[in-house]
N, C-alpha and C. Protein backbone atom coordinates (compact mmCIF):
# COMPACT_ATOMS: atom_id res chain seq x y z
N UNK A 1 -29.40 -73.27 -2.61
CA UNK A 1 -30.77 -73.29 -3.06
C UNK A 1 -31.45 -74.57 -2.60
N UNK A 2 -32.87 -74.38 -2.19
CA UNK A 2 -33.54 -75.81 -1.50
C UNK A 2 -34.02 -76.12 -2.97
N UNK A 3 -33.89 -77.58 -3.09
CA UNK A 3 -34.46 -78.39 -3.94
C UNK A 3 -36.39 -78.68 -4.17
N UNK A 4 -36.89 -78.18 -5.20
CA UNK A 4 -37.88 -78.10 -5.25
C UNK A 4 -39.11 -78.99 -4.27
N UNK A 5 -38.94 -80.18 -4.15
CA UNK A 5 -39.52 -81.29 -3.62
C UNK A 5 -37.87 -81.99 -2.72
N UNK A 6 -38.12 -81.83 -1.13
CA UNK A 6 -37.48 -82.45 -0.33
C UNK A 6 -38.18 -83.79 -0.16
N UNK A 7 -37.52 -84.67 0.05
CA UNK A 7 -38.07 -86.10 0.09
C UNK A 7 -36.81 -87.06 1.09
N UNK A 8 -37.06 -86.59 2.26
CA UNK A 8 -36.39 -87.73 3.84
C UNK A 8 -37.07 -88.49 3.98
N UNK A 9 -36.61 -89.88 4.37
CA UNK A 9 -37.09 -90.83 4.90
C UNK A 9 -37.25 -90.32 6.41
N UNK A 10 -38.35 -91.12 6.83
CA UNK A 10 -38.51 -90.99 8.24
C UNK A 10 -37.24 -91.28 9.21
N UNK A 11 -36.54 -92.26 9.07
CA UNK A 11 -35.21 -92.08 9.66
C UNK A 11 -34.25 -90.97 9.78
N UNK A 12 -33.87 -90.44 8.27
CA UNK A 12 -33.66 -89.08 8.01
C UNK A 12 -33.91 -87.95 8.69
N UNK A 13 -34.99 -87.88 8.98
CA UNK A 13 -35.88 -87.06 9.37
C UNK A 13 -35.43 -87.09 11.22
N UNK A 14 -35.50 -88.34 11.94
CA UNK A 14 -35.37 -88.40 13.09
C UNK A 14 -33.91 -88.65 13.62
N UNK A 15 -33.01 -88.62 12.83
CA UNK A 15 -31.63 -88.34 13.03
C UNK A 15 -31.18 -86.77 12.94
N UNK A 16 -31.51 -85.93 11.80
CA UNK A 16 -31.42 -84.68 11.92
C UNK A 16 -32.32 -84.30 13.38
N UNK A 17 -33.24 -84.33 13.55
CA UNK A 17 -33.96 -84.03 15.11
C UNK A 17 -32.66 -84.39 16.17
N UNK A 18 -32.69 -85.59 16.32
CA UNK A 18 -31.64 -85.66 17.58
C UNK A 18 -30.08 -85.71 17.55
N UNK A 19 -29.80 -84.72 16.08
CA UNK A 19 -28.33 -83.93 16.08
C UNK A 19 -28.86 -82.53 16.48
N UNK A 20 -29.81 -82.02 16.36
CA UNK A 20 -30.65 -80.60 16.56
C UNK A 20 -30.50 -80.65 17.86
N UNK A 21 -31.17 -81.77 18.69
CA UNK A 21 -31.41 -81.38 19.61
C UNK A 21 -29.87 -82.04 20.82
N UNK A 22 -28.80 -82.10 19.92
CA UNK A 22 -27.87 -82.03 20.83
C UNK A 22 -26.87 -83.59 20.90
N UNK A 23 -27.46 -84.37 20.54
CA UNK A 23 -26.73 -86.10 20.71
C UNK A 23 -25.99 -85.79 19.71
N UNK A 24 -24.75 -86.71 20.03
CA UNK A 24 -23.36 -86.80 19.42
C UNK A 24 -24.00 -87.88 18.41
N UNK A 25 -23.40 -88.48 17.56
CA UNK A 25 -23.35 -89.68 16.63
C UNK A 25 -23.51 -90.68 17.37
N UNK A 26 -22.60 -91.11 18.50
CA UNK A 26 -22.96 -92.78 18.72
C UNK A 26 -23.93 -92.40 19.86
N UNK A 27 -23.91 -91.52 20.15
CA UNK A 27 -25.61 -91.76 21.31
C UNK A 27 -26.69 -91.86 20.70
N UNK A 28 -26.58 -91.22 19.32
CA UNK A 28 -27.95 -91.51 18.12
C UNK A 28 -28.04 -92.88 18.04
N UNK A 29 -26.61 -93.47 17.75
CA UNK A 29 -26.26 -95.14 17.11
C UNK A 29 -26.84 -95.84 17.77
N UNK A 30 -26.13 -95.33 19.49
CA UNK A 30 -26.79 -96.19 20.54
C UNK A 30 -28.71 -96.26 21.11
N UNK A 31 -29.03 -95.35 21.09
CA UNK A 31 -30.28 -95.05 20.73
C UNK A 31 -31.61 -95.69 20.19
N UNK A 32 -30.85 -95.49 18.83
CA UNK A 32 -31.27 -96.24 17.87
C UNK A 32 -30.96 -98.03 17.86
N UNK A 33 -30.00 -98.57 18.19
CA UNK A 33 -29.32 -99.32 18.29
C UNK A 33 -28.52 -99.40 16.65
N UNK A 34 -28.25 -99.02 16.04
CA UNK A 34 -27.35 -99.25 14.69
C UNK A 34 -26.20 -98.95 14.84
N UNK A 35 -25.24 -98.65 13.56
CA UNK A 35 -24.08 -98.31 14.22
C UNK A 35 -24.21 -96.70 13.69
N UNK A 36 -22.36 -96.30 14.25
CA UNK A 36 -22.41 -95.00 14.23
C UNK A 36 -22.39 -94.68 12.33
N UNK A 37 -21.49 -95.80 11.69
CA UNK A 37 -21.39 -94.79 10.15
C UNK A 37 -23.16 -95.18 9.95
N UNK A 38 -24.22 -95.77 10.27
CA UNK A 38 -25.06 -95.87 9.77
C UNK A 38 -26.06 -94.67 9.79
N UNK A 39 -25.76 -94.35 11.40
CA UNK A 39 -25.54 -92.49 11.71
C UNK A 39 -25.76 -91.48 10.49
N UNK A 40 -24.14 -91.78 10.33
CA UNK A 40 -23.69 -90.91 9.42
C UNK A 40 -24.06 -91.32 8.19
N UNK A 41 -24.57 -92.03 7.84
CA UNK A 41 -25.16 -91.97 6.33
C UNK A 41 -26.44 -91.30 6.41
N UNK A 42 -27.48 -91.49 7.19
CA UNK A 42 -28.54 -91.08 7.89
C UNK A 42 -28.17 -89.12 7.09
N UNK A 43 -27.66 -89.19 7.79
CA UNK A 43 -26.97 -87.57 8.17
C UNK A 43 -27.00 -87.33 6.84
N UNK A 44 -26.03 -87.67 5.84
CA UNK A 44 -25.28 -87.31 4.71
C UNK A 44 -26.23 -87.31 3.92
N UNK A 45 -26.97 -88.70 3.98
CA UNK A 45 -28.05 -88.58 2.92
C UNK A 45 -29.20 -86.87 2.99
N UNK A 46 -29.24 -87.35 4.56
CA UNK A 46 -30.77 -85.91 4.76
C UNK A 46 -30.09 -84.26 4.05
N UNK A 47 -28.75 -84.75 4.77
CA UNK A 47 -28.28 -82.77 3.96
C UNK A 47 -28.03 -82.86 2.48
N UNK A 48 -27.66 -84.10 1.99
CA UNK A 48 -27.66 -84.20 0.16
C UNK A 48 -29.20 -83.67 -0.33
N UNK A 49 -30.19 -84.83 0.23
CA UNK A 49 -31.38 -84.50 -0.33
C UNK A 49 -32.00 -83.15 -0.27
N UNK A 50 -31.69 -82.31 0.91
CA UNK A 50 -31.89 -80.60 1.12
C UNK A 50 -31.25 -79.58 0.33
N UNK A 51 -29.89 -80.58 -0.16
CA UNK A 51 -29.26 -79.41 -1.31
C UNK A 51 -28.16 -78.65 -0.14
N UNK A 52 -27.92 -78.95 1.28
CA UNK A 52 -27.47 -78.62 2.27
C UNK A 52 -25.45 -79.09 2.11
N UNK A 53 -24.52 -78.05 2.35
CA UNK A 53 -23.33 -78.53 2.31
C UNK A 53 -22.72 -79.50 3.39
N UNK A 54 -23.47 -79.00 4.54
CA UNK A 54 -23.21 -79.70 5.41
C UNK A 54 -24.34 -80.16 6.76
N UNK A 55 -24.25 -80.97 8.08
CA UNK A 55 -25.28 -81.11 8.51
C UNK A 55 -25.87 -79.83 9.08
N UNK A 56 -25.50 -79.27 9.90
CA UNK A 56 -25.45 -77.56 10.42
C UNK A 56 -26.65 -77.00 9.54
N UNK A 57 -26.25 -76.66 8.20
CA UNK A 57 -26.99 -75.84 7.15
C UNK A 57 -28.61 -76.76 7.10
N UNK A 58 -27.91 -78.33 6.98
CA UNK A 58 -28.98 -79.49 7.02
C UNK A 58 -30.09 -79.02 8.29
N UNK A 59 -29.59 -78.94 9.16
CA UNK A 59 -30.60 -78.74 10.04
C UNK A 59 -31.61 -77.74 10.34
N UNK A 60 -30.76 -76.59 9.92
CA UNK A 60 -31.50 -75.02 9.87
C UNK A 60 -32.60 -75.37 8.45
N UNK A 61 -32.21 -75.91 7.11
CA UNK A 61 -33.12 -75.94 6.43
C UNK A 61 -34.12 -76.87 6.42
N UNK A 62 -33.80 -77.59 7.14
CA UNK A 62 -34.85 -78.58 7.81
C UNK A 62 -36.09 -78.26 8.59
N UNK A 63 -35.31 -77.24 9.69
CA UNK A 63 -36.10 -76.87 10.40
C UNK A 63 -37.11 -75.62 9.77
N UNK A 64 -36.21 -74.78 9.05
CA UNK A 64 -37.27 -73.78 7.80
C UNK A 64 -38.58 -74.45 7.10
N UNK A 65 -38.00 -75.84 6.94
CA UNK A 65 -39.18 -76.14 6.30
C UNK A 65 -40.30 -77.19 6.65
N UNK A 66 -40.07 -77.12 7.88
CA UNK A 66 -41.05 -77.56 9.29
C UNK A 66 -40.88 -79.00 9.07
N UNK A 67 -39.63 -79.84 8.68
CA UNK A 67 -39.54 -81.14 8.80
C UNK A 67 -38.89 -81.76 10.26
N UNK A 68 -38.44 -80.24 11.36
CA UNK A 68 -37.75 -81.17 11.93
C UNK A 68 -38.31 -79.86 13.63
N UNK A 69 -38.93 -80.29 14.45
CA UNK A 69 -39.57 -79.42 15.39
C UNK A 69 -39.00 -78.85 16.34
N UNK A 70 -38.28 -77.60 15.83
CA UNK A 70 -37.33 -76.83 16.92
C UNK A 70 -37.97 -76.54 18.17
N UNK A 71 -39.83 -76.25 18.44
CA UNK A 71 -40.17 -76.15 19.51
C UNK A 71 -39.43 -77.41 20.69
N UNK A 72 -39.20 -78.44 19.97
CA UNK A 72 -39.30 -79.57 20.96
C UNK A 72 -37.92 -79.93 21.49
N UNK A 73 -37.20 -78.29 20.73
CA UNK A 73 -35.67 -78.60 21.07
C UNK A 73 -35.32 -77.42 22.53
N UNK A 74 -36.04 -76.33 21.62
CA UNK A 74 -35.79 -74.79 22.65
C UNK A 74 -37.07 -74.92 23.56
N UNK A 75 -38.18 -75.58 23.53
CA UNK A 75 -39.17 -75.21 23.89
C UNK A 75 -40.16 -73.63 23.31
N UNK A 76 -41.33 -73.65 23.69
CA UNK A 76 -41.97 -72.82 23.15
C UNK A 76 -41.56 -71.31 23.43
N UNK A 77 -41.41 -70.25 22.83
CA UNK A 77 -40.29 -69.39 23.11
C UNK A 77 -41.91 -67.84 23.29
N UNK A 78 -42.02 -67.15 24.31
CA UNK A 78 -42.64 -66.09 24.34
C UNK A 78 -42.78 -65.36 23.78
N UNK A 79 -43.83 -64.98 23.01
CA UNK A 79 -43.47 -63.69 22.25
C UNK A 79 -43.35 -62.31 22.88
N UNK A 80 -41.66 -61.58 22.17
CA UNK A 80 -41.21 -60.57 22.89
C UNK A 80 -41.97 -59.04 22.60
N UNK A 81 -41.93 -58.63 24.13
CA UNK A 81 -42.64 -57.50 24.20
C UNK A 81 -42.10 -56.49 24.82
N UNK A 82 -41.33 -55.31 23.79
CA UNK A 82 -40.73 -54.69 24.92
C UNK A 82 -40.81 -54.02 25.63
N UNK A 83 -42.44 -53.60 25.55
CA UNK A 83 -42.91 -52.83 26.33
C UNK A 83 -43.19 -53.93 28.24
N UNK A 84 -43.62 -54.58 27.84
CA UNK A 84 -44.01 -55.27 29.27
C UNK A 84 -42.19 -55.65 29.62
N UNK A 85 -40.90 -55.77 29.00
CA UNK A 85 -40.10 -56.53 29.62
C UNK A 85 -39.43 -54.93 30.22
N UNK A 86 -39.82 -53.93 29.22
CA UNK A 86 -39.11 -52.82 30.36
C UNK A 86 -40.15 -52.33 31.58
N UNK A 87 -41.10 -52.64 31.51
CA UNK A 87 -42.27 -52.16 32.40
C UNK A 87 -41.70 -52.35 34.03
N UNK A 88 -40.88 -53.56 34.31
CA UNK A 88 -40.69 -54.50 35.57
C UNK A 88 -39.28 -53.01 36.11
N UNK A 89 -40.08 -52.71 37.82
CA UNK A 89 -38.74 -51.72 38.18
C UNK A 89 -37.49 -52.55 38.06
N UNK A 90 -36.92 -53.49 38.02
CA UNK A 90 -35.74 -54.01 37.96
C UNK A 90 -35.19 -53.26 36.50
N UNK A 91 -36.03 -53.04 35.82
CA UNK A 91 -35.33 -52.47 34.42
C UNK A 91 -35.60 -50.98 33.93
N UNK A 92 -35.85 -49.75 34.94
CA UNK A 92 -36.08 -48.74 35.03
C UNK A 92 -34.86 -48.36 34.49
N UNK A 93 -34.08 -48.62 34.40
CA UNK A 93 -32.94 -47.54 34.36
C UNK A 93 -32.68 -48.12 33.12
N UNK A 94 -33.02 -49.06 31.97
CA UNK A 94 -33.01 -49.58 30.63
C UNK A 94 -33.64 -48.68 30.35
N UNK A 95 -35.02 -48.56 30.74
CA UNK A 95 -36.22 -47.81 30.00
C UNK A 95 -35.73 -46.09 30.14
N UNK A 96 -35.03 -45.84 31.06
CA UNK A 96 -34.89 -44.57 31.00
C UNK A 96 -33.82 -44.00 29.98
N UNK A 97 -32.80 -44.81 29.54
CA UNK A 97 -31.67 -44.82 28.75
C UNK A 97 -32.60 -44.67 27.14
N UNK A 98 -33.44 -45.37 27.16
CA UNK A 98 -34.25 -45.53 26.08
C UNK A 98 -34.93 -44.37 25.68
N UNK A 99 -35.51 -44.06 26.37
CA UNK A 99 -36.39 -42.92 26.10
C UNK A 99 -35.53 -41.45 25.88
């Protein structure tokens, strides 16, 4: 269950981002310049305060609740259409299975 009022520090906040978007712990550390358990407190604290078991869950509910900007991880993602993606002859023989 998310905790009524989430409350990250801005640090918080920008450590979950660049475990999202892929950096190990000491490239955050290094990064940042701090150390790595400082990292990991970073971490521990943001998924405690979310009510999160671990960082993983931390991050998905993070990102649910627009604290942490998955566009800027996946990039902006198309909205799917399946009519135009079977339209292309390369995928005639999808569309025909389909129908």
């Amino acid at each position: 269950m998310i905790p009524p009022a989430v409350h990250l520090t801005k640090r918080q906040i920008q450590v979950l981002q660049l475990i999202a978007q892929g950096l190990s712990y000491s490239q955050i550390a290094q990064g940042l310049d701090v150390s790595v358990r400082t990292v990991r407190h970073h971490a521990a604290g943001a998924a405690s305060s979310i009510g999160s078991p671990n960082i993983h869950s931390a991050i998905a509910r993070a990102a649910y609740l627009g604290l942490i900007d998955m566009d800027s991880i996946f990039g902006e993602q198309p909205e799917y259409d399946a009519g135009t993606y079977l339209s292309s002859e390369a995928d005639s023989t999808a569309r025909s299975r389909l129908i």
